[in-house]
N, C-alpha and C. Protein backbone atom coordinates (compact mmCIF):
# COMPACT_ATOMS: atom_id res chain seq x y z
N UNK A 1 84.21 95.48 11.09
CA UNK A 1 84.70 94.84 12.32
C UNK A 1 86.02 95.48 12.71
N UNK A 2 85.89 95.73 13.54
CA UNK A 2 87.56 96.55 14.15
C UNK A 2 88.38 95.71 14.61
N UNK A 3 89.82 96.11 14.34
CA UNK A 3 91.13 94.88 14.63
C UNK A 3 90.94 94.36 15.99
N UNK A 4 90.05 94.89 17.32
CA UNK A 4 90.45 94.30 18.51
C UNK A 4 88.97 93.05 18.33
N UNK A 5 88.23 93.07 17.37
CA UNK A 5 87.32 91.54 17.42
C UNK A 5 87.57 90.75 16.15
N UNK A 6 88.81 90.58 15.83
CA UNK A 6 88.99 90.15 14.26
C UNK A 6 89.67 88.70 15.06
N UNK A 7 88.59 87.74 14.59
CA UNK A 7 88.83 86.72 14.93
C UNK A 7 90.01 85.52 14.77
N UNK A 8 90.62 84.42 15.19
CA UNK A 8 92.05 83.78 14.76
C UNK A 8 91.26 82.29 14.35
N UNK A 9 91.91 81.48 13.94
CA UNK A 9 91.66 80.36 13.98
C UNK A 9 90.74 79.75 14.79
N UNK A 10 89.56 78.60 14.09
CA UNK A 10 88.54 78.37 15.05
C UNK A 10 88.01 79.18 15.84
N UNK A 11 88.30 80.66 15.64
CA UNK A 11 86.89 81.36 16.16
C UNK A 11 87.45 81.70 17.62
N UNK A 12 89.08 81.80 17.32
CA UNK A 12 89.73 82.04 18.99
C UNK A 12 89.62 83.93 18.42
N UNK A 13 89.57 84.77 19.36
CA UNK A 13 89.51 86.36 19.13
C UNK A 13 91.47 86.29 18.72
N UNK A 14 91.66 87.11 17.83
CA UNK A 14 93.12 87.49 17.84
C UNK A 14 93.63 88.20 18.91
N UNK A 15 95.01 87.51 19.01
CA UNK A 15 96.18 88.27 20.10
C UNK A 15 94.78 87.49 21.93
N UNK A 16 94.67 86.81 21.51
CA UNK A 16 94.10 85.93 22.58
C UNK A 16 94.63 84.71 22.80
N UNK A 17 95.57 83.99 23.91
CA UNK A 17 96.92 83.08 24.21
C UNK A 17 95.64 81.87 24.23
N UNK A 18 95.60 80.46 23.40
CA UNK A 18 94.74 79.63 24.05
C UNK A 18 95.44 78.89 25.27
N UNK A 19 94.59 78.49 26.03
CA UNK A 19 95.11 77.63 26.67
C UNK A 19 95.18 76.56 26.86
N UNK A 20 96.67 76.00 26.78
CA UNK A 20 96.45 74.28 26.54
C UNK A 20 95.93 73.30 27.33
N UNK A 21 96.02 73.73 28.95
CA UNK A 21 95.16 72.91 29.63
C UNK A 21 93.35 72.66 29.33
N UNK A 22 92.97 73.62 28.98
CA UNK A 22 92.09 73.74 28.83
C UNK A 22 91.33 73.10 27.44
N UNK A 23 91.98 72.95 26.13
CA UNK A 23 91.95 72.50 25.14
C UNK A 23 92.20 70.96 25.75
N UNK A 24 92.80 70.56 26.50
CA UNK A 24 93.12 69.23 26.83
C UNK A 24 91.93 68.92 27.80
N UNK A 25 91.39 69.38 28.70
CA UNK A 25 89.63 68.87 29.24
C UNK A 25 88.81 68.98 28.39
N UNK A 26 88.90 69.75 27.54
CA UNK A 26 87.91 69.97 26.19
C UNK A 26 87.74 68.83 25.66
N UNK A 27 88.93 68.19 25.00
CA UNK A 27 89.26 67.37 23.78
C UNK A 27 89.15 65.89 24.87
N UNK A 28 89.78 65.68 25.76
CA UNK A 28 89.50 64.57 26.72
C UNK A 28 88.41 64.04 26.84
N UNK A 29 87.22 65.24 27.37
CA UNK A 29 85.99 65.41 27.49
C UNK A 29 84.49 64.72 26.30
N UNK A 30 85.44 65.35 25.47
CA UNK A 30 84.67 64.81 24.11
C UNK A 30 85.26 63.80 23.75
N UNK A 31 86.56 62.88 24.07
CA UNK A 31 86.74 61.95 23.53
C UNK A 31 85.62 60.55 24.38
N UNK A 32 85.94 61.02 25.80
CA UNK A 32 85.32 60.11 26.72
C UNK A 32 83.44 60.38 26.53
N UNK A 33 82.79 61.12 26.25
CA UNK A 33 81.60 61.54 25.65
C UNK A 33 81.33 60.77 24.45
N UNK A 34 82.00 60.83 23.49
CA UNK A 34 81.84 59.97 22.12
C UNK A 34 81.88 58.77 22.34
N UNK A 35 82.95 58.14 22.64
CA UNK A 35 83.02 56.98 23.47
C UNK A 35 82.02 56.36 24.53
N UNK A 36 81.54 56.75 25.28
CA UNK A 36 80.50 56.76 26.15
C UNK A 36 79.11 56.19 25.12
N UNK A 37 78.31 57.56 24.63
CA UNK A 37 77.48 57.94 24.14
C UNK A 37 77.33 57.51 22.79
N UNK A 38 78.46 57.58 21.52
CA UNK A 38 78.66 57.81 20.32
C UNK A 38 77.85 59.02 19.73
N UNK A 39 77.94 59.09 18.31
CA UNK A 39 77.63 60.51 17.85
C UNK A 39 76.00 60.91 18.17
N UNK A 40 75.39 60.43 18.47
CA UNK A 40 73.94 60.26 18.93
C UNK A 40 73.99 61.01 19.81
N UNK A 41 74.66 61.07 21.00
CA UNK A 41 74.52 61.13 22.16
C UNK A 41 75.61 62.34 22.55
N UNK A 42 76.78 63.40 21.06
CA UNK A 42 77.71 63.84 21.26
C UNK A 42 77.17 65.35 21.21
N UNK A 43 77.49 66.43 22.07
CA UNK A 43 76.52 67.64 22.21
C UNK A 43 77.60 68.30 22.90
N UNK A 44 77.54 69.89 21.85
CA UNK A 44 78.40 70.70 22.70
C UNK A 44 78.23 70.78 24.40
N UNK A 45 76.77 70.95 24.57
CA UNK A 45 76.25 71.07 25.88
C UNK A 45 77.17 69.76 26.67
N UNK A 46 76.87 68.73 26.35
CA UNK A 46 77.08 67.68 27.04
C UNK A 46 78.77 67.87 27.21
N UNK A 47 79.74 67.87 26.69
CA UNK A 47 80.92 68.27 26.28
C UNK A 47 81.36 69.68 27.36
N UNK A 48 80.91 70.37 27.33
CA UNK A 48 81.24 71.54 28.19
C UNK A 48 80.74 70.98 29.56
N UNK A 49 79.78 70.29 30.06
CA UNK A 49 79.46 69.56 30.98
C UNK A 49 80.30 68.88 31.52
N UNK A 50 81.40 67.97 30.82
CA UNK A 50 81.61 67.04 31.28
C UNK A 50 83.08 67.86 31.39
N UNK A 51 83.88 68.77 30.79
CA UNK A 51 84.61 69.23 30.90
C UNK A 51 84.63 70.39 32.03
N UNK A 52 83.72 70.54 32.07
CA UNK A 52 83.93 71.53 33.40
C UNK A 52 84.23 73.06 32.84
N UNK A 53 83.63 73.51 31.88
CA UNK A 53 83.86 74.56 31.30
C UNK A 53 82.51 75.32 30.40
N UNK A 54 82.07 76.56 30.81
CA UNK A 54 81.56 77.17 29.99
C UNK A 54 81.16 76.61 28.16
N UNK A 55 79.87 76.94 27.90
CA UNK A 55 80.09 76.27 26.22
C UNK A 55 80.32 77.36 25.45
N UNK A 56 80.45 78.85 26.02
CA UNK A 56 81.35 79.89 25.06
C UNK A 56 83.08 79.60 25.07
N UNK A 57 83.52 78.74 26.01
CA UNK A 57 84.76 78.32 25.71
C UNK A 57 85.04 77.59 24.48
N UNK A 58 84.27 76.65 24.44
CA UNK A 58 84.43 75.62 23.29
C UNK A 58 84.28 76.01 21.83
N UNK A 59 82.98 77.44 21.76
CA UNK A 59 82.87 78.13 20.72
C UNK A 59 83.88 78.48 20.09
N UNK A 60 84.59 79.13 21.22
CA UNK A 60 85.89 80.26 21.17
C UNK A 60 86.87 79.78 20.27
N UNK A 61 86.53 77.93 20.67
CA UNK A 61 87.51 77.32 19.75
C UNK A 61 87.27 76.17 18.08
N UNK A 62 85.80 76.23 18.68
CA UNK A 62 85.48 75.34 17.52
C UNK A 62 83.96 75.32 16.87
N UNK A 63 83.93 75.80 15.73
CA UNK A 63 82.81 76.56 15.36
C UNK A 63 81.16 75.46 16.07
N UNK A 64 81.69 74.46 15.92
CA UNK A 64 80.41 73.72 16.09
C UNK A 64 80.98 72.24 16.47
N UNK A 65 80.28 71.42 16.86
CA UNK A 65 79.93 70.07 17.77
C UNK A 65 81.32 69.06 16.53
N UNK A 66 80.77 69.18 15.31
CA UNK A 66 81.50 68.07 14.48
C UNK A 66 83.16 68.51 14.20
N UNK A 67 83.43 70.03 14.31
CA UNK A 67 84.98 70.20 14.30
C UNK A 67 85.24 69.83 15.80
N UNK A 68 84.45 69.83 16.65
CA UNK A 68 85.10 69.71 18.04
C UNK A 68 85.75 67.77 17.72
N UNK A 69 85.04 67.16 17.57
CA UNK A 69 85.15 66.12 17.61
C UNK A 69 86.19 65.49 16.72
N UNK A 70 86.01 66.44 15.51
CA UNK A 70 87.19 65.82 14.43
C UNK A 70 88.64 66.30 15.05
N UNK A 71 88.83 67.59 15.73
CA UNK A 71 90.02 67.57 16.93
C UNK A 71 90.02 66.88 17.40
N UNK A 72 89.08 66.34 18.59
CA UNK A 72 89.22 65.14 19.48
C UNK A 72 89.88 63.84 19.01
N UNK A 73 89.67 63.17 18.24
CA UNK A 73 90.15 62.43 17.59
C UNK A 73 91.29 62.37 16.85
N UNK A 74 91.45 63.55 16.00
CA UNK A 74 92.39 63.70 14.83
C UNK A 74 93.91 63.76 16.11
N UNK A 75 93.33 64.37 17.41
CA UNK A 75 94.96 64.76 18.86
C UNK A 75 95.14 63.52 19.67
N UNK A 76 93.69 62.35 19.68
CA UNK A 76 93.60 61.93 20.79
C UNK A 76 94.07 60.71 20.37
N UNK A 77 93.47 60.49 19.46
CA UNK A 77 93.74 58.41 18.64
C UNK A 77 95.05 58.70 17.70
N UNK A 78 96.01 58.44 18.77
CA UNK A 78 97.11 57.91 18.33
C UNK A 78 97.47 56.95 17.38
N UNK A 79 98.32 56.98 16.07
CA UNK A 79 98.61 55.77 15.86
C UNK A 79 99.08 54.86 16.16
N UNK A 80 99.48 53.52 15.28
CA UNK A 80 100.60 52.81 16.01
C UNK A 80 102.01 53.21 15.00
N UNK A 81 103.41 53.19 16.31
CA UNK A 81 104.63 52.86 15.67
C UNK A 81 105.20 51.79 15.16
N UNK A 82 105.93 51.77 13.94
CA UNK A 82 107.06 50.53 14.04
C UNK A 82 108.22 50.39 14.77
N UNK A 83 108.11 50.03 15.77
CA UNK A 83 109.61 49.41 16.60
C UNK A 83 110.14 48.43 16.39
N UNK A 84 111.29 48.36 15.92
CA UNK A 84 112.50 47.49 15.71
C UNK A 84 113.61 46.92 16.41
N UNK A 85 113.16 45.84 17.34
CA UNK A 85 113.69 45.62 18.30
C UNK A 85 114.70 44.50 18.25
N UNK A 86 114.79 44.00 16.79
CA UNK A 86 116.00 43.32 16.08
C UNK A 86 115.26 41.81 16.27
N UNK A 87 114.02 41.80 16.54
CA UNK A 87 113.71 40.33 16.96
C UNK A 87 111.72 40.55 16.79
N UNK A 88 111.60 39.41 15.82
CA UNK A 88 109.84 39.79 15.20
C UNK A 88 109.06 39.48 15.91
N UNK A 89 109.48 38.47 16.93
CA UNK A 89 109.04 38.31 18.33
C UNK A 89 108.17 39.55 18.75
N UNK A 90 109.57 40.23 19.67
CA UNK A 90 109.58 41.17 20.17
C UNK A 90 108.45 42.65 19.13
N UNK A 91 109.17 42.45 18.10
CA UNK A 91 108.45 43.52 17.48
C UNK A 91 107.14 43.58 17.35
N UNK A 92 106.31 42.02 17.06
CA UNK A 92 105.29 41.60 17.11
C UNK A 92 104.40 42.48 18.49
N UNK A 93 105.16 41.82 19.64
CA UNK A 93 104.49 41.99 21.06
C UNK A 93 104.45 43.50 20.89
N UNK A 94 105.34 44.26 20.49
CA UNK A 94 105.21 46.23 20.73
C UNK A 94 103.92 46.43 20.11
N UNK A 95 103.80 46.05 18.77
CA UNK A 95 102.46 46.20 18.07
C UNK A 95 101.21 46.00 18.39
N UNK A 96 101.27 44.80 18.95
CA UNK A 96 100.01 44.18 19.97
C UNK A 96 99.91 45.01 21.16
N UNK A 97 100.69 45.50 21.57
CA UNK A 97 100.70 46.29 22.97
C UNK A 97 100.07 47.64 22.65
N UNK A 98 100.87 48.08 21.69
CA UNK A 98 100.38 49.30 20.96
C UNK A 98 98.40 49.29 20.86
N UNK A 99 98.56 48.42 20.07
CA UNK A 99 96.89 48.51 19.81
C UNK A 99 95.63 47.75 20.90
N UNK A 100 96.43 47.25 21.80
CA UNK A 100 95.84 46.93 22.92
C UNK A 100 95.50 48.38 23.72
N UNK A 101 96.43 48.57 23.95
CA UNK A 101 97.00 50.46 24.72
C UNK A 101 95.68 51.57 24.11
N UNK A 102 95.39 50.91 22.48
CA UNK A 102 94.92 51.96 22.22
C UNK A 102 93.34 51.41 21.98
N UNK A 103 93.06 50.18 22.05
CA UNK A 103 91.57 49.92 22.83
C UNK A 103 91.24 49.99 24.24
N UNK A 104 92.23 49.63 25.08
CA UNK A 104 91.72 49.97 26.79
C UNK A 104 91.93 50.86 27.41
N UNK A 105 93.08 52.05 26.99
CA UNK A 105 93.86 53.31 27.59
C UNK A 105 92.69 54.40 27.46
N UNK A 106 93.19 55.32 28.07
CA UNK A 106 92.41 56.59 28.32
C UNK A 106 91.09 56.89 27.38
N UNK A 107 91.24 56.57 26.26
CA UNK A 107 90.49 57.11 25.07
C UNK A 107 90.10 55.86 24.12
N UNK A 108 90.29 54.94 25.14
CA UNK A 108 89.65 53.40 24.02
C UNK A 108 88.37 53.67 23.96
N UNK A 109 87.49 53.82 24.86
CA UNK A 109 86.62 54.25 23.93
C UNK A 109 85.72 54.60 22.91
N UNK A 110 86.70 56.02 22.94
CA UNK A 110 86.70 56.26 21.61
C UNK A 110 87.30 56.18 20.63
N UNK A 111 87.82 55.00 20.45
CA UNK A 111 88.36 54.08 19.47
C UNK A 111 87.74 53.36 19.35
N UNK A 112 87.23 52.23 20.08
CA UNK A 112 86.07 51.68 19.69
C UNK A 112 84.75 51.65 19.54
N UNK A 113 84.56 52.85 19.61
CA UNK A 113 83.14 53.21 19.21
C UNK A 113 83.45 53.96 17.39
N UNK A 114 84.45 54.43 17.31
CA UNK A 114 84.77 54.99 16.20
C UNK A 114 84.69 53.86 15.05
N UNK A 115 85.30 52.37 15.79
CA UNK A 115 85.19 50.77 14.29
C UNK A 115 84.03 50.87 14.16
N UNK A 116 83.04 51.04 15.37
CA UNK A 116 81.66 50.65 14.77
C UNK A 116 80.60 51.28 14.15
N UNK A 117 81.08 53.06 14.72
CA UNK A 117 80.13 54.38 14.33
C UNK A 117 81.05 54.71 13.31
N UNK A 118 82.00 54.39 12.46
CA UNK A 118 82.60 55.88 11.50
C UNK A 118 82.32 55.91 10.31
N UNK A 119 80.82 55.24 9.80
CA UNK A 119 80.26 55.93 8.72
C UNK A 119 79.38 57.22 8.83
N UNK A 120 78.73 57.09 10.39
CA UNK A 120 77.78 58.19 10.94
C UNK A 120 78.68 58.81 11.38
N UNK A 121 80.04 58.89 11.73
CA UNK A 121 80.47 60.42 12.34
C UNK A 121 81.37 61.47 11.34
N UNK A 122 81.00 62.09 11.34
CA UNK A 122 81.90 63.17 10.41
C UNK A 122 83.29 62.98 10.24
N UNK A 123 83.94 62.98 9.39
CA UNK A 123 85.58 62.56 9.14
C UNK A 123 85.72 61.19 10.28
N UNK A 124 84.64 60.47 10.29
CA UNK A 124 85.37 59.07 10.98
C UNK A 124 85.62 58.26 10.33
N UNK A 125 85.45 57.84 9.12
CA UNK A 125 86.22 56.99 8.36
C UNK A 125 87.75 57.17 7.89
N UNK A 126 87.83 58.59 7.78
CA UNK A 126 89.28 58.87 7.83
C UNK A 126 90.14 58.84 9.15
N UNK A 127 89.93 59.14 9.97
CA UNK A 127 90.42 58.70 11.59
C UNK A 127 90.47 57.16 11.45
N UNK A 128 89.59 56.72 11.20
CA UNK A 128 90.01 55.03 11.63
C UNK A 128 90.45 54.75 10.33
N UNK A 129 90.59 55.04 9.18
CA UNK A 129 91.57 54.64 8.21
C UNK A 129 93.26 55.44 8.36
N UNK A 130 93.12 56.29 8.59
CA UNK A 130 94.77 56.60 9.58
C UNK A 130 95.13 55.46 10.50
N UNK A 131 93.92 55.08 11.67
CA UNK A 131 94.50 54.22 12.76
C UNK A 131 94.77 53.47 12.25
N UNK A 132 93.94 52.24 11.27
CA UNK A 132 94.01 51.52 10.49
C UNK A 132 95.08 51.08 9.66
N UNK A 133 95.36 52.43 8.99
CA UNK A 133 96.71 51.96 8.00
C UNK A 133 98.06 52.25 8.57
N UNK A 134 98.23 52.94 10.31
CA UNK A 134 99.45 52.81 10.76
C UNK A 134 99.75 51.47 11.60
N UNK A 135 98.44 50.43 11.68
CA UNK A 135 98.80 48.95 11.83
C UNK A 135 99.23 48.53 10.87
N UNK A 136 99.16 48.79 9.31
CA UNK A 136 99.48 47.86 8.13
C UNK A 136 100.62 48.55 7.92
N UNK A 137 100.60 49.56 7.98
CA UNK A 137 102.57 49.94 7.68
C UNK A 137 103.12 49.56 8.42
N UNK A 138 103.12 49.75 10.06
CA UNK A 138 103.83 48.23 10.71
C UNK A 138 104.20 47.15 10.61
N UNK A 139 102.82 46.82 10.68
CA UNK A 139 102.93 45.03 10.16
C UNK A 139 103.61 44.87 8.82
N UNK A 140 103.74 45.18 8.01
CA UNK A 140 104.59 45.38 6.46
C UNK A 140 105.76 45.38 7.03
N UNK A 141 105.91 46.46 7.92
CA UNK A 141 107.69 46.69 7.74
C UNK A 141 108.28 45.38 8.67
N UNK A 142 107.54 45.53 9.68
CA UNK A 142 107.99 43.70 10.77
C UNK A 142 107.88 43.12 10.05
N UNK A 143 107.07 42.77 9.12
CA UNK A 143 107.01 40.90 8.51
C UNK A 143 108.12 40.91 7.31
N UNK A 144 108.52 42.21 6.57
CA UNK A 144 109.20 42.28 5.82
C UNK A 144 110.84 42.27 6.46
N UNK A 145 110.93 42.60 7.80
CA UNK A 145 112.24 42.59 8.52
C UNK A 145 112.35 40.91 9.02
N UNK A 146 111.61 40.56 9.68
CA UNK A 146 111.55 39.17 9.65
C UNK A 146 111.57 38.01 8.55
N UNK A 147 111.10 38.42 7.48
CA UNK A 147 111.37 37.64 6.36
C UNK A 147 112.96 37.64 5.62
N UNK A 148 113.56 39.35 6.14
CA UNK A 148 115.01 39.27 5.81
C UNK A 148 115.80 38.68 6.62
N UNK A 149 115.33 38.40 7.89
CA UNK A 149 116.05 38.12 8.73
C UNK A 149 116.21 36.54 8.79
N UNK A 150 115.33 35.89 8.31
CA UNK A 150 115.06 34.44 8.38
C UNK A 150 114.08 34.19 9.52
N UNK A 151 113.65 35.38 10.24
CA UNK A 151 112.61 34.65 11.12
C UNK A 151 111.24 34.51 10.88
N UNK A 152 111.00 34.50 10.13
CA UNK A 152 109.54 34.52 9.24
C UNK A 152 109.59 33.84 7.59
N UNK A 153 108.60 32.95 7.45
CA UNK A 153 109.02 32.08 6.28
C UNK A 153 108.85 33.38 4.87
N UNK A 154 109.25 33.26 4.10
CA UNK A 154 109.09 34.36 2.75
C UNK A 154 107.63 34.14 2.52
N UNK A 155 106.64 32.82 2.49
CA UNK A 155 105.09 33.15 1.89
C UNK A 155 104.51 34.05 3.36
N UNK A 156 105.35 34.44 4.35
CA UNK A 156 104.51 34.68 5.37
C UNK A 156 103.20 36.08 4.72
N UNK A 157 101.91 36.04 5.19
CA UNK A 157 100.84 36.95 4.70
C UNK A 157 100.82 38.56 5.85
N UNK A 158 101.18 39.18 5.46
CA UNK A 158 100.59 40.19 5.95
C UNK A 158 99.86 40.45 6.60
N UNK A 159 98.46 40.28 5.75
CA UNK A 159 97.12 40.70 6.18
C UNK A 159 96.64 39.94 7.27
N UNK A 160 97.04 38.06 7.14
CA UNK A 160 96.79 37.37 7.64
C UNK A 160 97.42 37.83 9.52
N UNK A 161 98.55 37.80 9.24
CA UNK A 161 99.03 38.62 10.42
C UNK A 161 98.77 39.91 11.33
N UNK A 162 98.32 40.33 10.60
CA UNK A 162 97.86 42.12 10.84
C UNK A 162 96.41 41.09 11.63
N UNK A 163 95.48 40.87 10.57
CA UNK A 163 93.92 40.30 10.98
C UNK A 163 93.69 39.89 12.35
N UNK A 164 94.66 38.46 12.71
CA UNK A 164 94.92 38.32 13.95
C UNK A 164 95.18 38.62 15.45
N UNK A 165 96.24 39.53 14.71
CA UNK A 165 97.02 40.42 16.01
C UNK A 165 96.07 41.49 16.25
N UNK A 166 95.36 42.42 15.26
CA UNK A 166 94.65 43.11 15.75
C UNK A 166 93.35 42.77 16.11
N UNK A 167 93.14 42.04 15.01
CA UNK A 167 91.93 41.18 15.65
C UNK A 167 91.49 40.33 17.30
N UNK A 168 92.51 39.68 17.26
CA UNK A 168 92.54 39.40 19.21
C UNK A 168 92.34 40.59 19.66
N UNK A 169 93.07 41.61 19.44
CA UNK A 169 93.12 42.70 20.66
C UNK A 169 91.99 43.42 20.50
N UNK A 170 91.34 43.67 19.64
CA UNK A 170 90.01 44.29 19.47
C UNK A 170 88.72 43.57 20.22
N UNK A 171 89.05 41.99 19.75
CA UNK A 171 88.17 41.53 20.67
C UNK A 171 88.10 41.26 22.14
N UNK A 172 89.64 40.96 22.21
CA UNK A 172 90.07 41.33 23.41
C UNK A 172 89.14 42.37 24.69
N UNK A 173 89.31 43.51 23.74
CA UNK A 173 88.74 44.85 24.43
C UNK A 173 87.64 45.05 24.29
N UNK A 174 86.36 44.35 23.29
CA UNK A 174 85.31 44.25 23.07
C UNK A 174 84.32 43.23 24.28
N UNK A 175 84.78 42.50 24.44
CA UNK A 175 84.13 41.66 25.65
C UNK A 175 84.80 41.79 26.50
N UNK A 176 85.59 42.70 26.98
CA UNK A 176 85.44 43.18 28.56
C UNK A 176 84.33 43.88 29.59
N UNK A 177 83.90 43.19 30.55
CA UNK A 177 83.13 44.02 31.02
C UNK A 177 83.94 45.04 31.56
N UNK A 178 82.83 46.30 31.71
CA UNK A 178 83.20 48.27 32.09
C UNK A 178 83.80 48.13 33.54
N UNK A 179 83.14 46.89 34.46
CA UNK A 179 83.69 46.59 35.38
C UNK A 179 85.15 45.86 35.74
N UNK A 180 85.83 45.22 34.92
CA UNK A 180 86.84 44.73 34.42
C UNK A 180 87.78 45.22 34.11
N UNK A 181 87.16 46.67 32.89
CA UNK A 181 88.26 47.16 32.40
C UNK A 181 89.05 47.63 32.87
N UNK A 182 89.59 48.01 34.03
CA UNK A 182 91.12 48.68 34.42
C UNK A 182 91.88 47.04 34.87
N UNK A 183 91.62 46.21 35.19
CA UNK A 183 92.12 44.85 35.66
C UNK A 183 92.67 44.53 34.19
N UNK A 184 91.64 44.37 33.21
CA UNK A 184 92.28 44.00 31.77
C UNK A 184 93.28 44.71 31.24
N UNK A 185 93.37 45.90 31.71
CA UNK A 185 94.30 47.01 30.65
C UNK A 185 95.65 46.65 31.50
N UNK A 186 95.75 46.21 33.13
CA UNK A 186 96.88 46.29 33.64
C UNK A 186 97.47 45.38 33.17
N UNK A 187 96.13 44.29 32.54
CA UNK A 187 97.47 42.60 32.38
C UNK A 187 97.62 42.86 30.33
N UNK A 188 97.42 43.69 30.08
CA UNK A 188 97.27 43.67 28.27
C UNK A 188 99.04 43.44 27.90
N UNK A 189 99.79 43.98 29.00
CA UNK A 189 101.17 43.45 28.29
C UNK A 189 101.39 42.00 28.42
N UNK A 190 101.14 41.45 29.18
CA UNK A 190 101.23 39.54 29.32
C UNK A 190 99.96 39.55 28.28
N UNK A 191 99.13 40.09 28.36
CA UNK A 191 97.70 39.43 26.94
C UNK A 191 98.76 39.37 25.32
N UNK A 192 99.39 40.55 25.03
CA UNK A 192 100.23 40.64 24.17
C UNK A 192 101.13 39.79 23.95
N UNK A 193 102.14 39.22 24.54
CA UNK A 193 103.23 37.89 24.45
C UNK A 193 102.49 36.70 24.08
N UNK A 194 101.47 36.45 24.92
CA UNK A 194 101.10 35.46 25.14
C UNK A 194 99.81 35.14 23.20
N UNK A 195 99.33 36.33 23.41
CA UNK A 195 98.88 36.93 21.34
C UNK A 195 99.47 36.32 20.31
N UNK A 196 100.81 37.52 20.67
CA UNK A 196 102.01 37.15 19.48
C UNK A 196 102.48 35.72 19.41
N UNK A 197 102.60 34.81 20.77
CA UNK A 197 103.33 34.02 21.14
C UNK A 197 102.30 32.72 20.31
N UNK A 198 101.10 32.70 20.17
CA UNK A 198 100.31 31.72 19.70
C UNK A 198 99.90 32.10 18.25
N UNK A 199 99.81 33.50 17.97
CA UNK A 199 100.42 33.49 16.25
C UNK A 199 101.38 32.97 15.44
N UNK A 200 102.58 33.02 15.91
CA UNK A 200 103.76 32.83 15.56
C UNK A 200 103.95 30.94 15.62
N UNK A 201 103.25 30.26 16.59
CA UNK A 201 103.47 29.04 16.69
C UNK A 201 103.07 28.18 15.46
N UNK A 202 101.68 28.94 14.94
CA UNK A 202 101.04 28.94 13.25
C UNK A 202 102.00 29.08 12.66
N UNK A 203 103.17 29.84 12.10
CA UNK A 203 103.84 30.42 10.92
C UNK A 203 105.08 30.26 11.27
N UNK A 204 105.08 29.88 12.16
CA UNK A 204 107.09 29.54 12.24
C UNK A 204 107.29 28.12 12.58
């Protein structure tokens, strides 16, 4: 093979610039596809389709259908942060917002198709155990700041807390109708207060 076809990463040709817009309809493409469809239904073809791009583009970058997707995911499903807003209240509601954001926003989706498909999709149990465990390191560090703080009793539970908060919001985003959903996602910050606000009435 001669140095001008000696290939780079994922199958890009060397001394070839990718381009990021383009990696971003790609990866968009397939997130909203998975989501849509789930892995049943997830196809380079379909993917270059919906992206608006050639399927020797996608090659160029990803040997086959299941690395495309484990990108999609691994760039697209954000975790959640801990924000510390000096008040567990408050910190509560960021968290809930957070994982609200990340069932109805751009790529919910494929987030929720990922709780219910990620034994059948390739590296999806690890994607939703990332998403997964950057709610419980949250929730740990809030309930543990609130318990120093006095605003949270010392037996307060964790899990019990985590279960709830994410739990509403999952279901939350689960019985929305497709017709609904942009109306639901605009009011998810009042859904959030109003979450936290009837958890907290339990435990404090």
């Amino acid at each position: 093979m001669s140095a001008g076809n000696q290939a780079g990463p994922a199958g890009n040709p060397a001394g070839r610039p990718r381009d990021p817009e383009v990696d971003e309809r790609i990866t968009r493409a397939a997130a909203e596809l998975f989501g849509a469809h789930g892995w049943a239904g997830f196809s380079v073809d379909a993917v270059a389709r919906r992206a608006g791009v050639g399927k020797a583009s996608i090659y160029l970058r990803w040997p086959n259908k299941e690395a495309l997707l484990a990108t999609a995911l691994a760039t697209r499903l954000s975790g959640v942060r801990d924000i510390d807003t000096g008040s567990v209240r408050d910190d509560l509601v960021a968290l809930a917002r957070q994982v609200l954001g990340a069932f109805l926003g751009a790529d919910g989706g494929a987030v929720l198709r990922l709780t219910l498909e990620a034994a059948s999709v390739p590296a999806g149990q690890e994607h939703l155990d990332r998403f997964r465990g950057s709610q419980a390191a949250a929730a740990r560090a809030i309930v543990r700041r609130g318990i120093d703080r006095g605003q949270l009793g010392p037996d307060t539970s964790v899990t019990l807390l985590l279960d709830t908060i994410s739990g509403g919001a999952l279901n939350h985003a689960l019985v929305t109708p497709a017709r609904l959903r942009d109306q639901v996602a605009a009011g998810a910050d009042r859904y959030a207060e109003e979450l936290v606000d009837f958890v907290l009435s339990a435990v404090t």
